[in-house]
PDB file of N, CA and C in Angstrom:
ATOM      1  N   UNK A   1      -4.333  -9.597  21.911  1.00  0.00           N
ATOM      2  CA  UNK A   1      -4.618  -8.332  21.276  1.00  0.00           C
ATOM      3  C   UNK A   1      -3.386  -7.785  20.561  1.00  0.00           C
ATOM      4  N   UNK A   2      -2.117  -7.630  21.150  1.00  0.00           N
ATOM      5  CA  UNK A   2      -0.958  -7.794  20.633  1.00  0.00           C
ATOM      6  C   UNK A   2      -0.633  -8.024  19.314  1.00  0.00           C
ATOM      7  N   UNK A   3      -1.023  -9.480  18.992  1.00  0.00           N
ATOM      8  CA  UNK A   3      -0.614 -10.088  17.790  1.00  0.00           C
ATOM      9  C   UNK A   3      -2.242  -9.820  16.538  1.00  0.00           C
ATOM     10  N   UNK A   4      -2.724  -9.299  17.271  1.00  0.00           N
ATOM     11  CA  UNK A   4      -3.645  -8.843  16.120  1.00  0.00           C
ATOM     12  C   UNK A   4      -3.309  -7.415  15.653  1.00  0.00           C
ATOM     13  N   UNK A   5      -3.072  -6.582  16.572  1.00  0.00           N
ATOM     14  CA  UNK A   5      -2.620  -5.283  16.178  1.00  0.00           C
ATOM     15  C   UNK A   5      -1.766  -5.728  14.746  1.00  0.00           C
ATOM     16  N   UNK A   6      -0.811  -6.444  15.387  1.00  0.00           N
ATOM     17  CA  UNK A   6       0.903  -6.646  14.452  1.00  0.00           C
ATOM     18  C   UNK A   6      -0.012  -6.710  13.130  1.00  0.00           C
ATOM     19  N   UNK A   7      -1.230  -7.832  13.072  1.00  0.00           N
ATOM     20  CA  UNK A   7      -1.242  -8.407  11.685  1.00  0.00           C
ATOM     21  C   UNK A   7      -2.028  -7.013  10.973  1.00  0.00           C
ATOM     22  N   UNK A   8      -2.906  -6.507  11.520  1.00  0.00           N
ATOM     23  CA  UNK A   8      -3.299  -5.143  11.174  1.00  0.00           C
ATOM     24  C   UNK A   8      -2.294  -4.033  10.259  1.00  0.00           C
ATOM     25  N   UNK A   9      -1.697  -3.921  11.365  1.00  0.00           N
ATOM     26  CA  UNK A   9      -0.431  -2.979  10.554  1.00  0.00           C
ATOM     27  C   UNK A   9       0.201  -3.589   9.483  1.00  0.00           C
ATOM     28  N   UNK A  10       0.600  -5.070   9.795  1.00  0.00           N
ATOM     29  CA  UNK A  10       1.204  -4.961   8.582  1.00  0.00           C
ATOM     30  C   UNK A  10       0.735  -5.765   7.853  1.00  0.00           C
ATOM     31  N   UNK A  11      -0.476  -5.838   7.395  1.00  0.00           N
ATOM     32  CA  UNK A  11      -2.055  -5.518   6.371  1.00  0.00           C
ATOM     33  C   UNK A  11      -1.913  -4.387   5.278  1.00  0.00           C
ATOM     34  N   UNK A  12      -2.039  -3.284   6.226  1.00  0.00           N
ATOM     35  CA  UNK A  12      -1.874  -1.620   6.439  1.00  0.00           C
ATOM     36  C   UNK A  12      -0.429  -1.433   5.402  1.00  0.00           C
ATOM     37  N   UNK A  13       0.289  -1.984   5.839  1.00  0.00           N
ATOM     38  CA  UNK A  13       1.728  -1.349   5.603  1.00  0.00           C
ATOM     39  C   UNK A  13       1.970  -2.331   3.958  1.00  0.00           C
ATOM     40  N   UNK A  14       1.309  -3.415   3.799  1.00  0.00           N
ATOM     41  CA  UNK A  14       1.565  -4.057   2.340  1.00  0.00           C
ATOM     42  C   UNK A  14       0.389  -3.278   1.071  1.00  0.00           C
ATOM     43  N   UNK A  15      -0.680  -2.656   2.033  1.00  0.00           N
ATOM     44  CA  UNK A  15      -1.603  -2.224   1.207  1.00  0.00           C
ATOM     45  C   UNK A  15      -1.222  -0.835   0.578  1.00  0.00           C
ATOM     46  N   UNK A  16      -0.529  -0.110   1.858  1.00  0.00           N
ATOM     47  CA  UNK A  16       0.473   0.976   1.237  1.00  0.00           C
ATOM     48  C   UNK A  16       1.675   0.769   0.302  1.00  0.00           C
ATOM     49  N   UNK A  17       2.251  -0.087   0.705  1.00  0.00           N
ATOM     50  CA  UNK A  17       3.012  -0.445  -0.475  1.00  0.00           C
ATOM     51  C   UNK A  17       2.727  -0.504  -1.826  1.00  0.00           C
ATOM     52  N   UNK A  18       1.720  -1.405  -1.384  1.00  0.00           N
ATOM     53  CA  UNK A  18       1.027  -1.319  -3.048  1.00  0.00           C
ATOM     54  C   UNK A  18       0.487  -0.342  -3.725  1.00  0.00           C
ATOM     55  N   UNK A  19       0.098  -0.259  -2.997  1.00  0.00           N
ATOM     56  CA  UNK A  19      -0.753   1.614  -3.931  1.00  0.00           C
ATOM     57  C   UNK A  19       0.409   2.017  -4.104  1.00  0.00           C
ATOM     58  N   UNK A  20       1.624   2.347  -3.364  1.00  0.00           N
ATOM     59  CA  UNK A  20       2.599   3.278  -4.041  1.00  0.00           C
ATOM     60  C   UNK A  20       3.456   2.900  -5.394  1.00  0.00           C
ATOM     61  N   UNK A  21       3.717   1.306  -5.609  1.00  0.00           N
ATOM     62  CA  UNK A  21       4.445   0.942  -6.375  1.00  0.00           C
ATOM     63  C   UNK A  21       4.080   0.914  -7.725  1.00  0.00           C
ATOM     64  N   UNK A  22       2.137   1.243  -7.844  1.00  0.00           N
ATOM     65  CA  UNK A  22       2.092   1.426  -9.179  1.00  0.00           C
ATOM     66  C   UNK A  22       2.432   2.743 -10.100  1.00  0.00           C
ATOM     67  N   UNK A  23       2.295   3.750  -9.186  1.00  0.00           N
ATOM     68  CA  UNK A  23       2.488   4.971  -9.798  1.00  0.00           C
ATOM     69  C   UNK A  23       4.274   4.696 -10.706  1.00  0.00           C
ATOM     70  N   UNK A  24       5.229   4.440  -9.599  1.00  0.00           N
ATOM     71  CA  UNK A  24       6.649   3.843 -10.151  1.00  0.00           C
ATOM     72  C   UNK A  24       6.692   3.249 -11.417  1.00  0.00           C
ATOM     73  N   UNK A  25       5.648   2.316 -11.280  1.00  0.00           N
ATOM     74  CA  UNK A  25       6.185   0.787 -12.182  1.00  0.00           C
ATOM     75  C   UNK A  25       5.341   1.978 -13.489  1.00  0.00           C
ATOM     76  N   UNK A  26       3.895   2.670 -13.344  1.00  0.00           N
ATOM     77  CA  UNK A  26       3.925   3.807 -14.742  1.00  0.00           C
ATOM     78  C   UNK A  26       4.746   4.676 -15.220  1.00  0.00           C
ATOM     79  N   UNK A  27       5.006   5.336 -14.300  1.00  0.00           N
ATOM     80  CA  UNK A  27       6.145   6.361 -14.554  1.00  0.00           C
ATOM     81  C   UNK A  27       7.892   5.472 -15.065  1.00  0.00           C
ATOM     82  N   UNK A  28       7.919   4.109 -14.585  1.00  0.00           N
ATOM     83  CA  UNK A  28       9.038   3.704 -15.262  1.00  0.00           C
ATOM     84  C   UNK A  28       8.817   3.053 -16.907  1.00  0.00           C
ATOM     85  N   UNK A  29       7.539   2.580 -17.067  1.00  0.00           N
ATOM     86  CA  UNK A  29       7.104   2.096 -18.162  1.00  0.00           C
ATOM     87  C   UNK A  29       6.735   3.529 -19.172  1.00  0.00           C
ATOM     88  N   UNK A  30       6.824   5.048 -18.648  1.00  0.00           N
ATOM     89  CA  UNK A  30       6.393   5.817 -19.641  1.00  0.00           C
ATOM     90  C   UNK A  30       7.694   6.541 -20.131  1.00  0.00           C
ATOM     91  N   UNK A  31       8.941   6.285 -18.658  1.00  0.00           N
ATOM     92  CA  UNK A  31      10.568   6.603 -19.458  1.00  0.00           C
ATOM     93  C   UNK A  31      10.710   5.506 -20.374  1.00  0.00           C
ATOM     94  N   UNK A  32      10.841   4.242 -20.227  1.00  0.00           N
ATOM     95  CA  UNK A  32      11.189   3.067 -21.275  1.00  0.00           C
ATOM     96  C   UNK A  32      10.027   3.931 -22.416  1.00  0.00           C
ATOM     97  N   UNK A  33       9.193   3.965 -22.586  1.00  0.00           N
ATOM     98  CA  UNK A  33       8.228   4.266 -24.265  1.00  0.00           C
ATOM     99  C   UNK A  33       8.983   5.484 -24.610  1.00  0.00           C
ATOM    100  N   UNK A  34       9.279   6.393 -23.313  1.00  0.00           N
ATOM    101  CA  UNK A  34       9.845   7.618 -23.813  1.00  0.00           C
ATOM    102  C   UNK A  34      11.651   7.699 -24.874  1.00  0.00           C
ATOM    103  N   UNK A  35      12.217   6.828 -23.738  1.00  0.00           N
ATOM    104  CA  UNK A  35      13.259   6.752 -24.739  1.00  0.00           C
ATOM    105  C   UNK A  35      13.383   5.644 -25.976  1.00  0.00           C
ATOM    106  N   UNK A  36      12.789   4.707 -26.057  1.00  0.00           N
ATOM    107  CA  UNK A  36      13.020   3.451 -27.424  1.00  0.00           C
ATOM    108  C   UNK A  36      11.813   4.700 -28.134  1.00  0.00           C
ATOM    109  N   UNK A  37      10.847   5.481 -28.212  1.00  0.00           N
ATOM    110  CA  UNK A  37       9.927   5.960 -29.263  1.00  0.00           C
ATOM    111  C   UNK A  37      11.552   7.595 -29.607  1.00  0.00           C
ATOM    112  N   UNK A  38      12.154   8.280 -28.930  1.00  0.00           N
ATOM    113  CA  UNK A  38      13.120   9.389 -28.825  1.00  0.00           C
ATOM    114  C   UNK A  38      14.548   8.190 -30.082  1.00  0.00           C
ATOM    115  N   UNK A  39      14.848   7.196 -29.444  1.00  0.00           N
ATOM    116  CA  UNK A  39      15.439   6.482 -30.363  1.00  0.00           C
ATOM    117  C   UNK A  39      15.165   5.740 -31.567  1.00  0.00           C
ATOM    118  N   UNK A  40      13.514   6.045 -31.747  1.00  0.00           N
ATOM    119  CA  UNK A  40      13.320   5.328 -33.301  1.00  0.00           C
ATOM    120  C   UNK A  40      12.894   6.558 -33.760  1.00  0.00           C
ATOM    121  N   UNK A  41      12.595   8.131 -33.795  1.00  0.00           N
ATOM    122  CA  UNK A  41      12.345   8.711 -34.033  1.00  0.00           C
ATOM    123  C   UNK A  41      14.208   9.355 -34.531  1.00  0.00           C
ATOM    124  N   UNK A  42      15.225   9.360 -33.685  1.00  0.00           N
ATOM    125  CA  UNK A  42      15.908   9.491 -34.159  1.00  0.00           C
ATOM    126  C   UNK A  42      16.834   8.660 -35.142  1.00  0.00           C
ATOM    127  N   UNK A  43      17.015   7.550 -34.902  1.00  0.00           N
ATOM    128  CA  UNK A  43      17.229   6.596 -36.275  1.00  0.00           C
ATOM    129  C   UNK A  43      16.253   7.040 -37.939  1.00  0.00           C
ATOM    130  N   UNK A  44      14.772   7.555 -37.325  1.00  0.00           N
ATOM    131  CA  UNK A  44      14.061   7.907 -38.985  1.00  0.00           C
ATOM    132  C   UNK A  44      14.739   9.540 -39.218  1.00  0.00           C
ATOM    133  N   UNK A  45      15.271   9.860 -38.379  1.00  0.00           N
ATOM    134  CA  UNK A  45      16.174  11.108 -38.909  1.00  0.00           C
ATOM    135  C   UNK A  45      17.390  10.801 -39.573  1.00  0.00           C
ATOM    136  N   UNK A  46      17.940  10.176 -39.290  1.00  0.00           N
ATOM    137  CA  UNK A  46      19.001   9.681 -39.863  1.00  0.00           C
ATOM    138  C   UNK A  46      19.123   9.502 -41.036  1.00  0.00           C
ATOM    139  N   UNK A  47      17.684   8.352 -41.149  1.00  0.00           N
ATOM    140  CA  UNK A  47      17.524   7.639 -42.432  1.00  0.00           C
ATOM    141  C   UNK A  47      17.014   8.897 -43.565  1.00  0.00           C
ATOM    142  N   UNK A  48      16.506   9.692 -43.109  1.00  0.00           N
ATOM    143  CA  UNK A  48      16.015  10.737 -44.085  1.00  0.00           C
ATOM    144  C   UNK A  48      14.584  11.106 -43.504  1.00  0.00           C
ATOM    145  N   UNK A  49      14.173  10.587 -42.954  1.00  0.00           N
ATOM    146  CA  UNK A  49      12.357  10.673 -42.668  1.00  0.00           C
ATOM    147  C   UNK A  49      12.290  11.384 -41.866  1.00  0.00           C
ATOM    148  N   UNK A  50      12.145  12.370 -41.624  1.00  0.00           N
ATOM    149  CA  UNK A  50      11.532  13.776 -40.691  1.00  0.00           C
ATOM    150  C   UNK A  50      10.532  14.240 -40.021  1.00  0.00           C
ATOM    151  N   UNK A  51      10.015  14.109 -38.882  1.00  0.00           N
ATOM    152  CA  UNK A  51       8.803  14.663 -38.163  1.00  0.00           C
ATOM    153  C   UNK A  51       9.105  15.623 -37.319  1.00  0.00           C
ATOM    154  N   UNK A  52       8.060  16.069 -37.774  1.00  0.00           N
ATOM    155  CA  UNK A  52       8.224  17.664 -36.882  1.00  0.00           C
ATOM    156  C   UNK A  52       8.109  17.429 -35.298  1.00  0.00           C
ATOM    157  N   UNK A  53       8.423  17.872 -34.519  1.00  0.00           N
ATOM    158  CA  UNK A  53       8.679  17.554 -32.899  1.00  0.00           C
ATOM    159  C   UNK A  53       7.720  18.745 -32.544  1.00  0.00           C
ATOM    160  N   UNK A  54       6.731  18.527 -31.909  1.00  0.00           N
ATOM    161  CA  UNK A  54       5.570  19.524 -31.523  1.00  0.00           C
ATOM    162  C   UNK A  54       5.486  19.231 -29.695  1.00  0.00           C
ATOM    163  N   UNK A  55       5.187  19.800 -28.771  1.00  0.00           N
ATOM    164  CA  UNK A  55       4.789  19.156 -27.705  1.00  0.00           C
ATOM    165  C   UNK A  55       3.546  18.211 -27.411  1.00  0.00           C
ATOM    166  N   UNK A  56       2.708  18.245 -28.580  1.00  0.00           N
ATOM    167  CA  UNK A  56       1.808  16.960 -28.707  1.00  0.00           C
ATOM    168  C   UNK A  56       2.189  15.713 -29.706  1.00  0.00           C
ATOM    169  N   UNK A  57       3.481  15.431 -30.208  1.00  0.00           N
ATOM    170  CA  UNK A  57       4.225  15.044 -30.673  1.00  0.00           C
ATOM    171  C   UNK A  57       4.903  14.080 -30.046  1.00  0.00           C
ATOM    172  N   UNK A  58       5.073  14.849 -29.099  1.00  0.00           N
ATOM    173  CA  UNK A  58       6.354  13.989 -27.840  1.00  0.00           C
ATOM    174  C   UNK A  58       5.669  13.540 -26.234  1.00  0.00           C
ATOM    175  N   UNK A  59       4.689  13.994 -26.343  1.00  0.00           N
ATOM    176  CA  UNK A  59       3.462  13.621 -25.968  1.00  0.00           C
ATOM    177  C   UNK A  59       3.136  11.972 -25.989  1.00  0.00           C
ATOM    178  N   UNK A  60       2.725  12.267 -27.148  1.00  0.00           N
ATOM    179  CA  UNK A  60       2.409  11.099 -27.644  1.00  0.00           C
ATOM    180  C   UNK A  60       3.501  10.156 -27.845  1.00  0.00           C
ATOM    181  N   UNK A  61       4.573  10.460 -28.238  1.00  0.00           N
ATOM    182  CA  UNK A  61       5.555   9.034 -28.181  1.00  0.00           C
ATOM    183  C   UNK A  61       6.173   9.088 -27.264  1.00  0.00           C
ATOM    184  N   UNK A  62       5.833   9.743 -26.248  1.00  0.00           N
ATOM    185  CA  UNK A  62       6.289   9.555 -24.564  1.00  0.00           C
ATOM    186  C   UNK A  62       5.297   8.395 -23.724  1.00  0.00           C
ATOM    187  N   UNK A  63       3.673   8.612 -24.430  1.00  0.00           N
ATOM    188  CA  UNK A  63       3.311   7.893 -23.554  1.00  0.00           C
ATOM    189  C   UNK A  63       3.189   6.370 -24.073  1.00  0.00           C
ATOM    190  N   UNK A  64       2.917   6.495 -25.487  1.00  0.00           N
ATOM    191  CA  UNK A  64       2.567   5.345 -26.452  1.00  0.00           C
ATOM    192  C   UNK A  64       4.202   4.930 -26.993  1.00  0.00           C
ATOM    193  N   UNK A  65       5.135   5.407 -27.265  1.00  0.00           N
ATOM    194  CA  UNK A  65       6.368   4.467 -27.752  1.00  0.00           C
ATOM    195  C   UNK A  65       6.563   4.348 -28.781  1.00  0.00           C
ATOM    196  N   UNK A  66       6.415   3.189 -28.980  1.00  0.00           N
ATOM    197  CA  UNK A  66       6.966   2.668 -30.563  1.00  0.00           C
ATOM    198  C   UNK A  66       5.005   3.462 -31.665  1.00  0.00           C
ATOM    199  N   UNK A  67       4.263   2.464 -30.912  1.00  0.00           N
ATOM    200  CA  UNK A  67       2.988   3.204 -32.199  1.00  0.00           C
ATOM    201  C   UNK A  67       2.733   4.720 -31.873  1.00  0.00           C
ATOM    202  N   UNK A  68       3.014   5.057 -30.906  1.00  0.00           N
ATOM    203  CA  UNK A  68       3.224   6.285 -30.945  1.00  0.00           C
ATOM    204  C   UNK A  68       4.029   6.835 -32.385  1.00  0.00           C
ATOM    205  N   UNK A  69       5.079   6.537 -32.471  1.00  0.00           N
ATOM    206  CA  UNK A  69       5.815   6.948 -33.541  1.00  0.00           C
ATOM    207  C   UNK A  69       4.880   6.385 -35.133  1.00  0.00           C
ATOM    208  N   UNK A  70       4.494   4.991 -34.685  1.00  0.00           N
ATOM    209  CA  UNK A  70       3.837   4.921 -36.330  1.00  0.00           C
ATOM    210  C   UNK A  70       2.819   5.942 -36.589  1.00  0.00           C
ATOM    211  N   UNK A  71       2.166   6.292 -35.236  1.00  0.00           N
ATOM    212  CA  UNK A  71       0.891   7.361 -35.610  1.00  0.00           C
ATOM    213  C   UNK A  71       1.863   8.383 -36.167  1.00  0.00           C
ATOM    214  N   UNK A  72       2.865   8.630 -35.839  1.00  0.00           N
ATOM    215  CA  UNK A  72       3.466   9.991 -36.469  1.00  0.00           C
ATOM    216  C   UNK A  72       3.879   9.963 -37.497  1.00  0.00           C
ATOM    217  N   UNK A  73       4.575   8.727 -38.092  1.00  0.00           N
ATOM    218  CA  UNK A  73       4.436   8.476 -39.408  1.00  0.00           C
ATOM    219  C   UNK A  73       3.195   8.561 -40.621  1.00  0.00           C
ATOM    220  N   UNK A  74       2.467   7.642 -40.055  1.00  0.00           N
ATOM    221  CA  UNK A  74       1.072   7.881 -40.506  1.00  0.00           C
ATOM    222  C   UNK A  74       0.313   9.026 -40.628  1.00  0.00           C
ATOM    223  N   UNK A  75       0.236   9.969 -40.043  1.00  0.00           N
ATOM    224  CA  UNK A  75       0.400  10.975 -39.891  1.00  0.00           C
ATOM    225  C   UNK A  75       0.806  12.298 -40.667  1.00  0.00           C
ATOM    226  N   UNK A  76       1.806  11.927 -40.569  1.00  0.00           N
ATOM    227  CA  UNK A  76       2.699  12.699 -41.679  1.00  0.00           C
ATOM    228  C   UNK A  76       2.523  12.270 -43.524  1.00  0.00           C
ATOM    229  N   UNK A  77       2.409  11.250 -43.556  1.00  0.00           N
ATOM    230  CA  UNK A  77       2.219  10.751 -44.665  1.00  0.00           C
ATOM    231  C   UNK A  77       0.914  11.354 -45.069  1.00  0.00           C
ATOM    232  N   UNK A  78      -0.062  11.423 -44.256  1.00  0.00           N
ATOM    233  CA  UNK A  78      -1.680  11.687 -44.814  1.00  0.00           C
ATOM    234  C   UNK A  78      -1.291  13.129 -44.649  1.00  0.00           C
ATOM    235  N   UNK A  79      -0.722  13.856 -44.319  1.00  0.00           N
ATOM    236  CA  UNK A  79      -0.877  15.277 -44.610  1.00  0.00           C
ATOM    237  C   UNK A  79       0.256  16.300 -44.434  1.00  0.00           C
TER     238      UNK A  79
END
């Protein structure tokens, strides 16, 4: 009975693991989009190309990244 408990728990204890590590591995994949979309947005400042920074703006190239930013290009261009 012993050694079934053990395998139980730590069943239990890998299944918790897991559930927790995806929230991480999103939240680390939405800083990486957040900063390379914050660094190509600032390189098109540089270059001359300008978008307005709105909080649905940064939004969006927080969660999406790089096409995040083309939508904002695109975007901008149509209007």
């Amino acid at each position: 009975m012993g050694f079934g408990v053990y395998l139980i728990a730590v069943g239990i204890l890998m299944l918790v693991l897991k559930i927790l590590t995806f929230p991480i591995r999103l939240m680390f994949k939405i800083l990486v989009n957040s900063i390379i979309g914050g660094l190509i947005l600032w390189l098109l400042a540089k270059v001359g190309i300008f978008i307005v920074m709105t909080w649905w703006s940064c939004l969006l190239v927080g969660i999406l990244g790089v096409p995040g930013v083309i939508i904002l290009i695109v975007l901008s261009i149509i209007f």
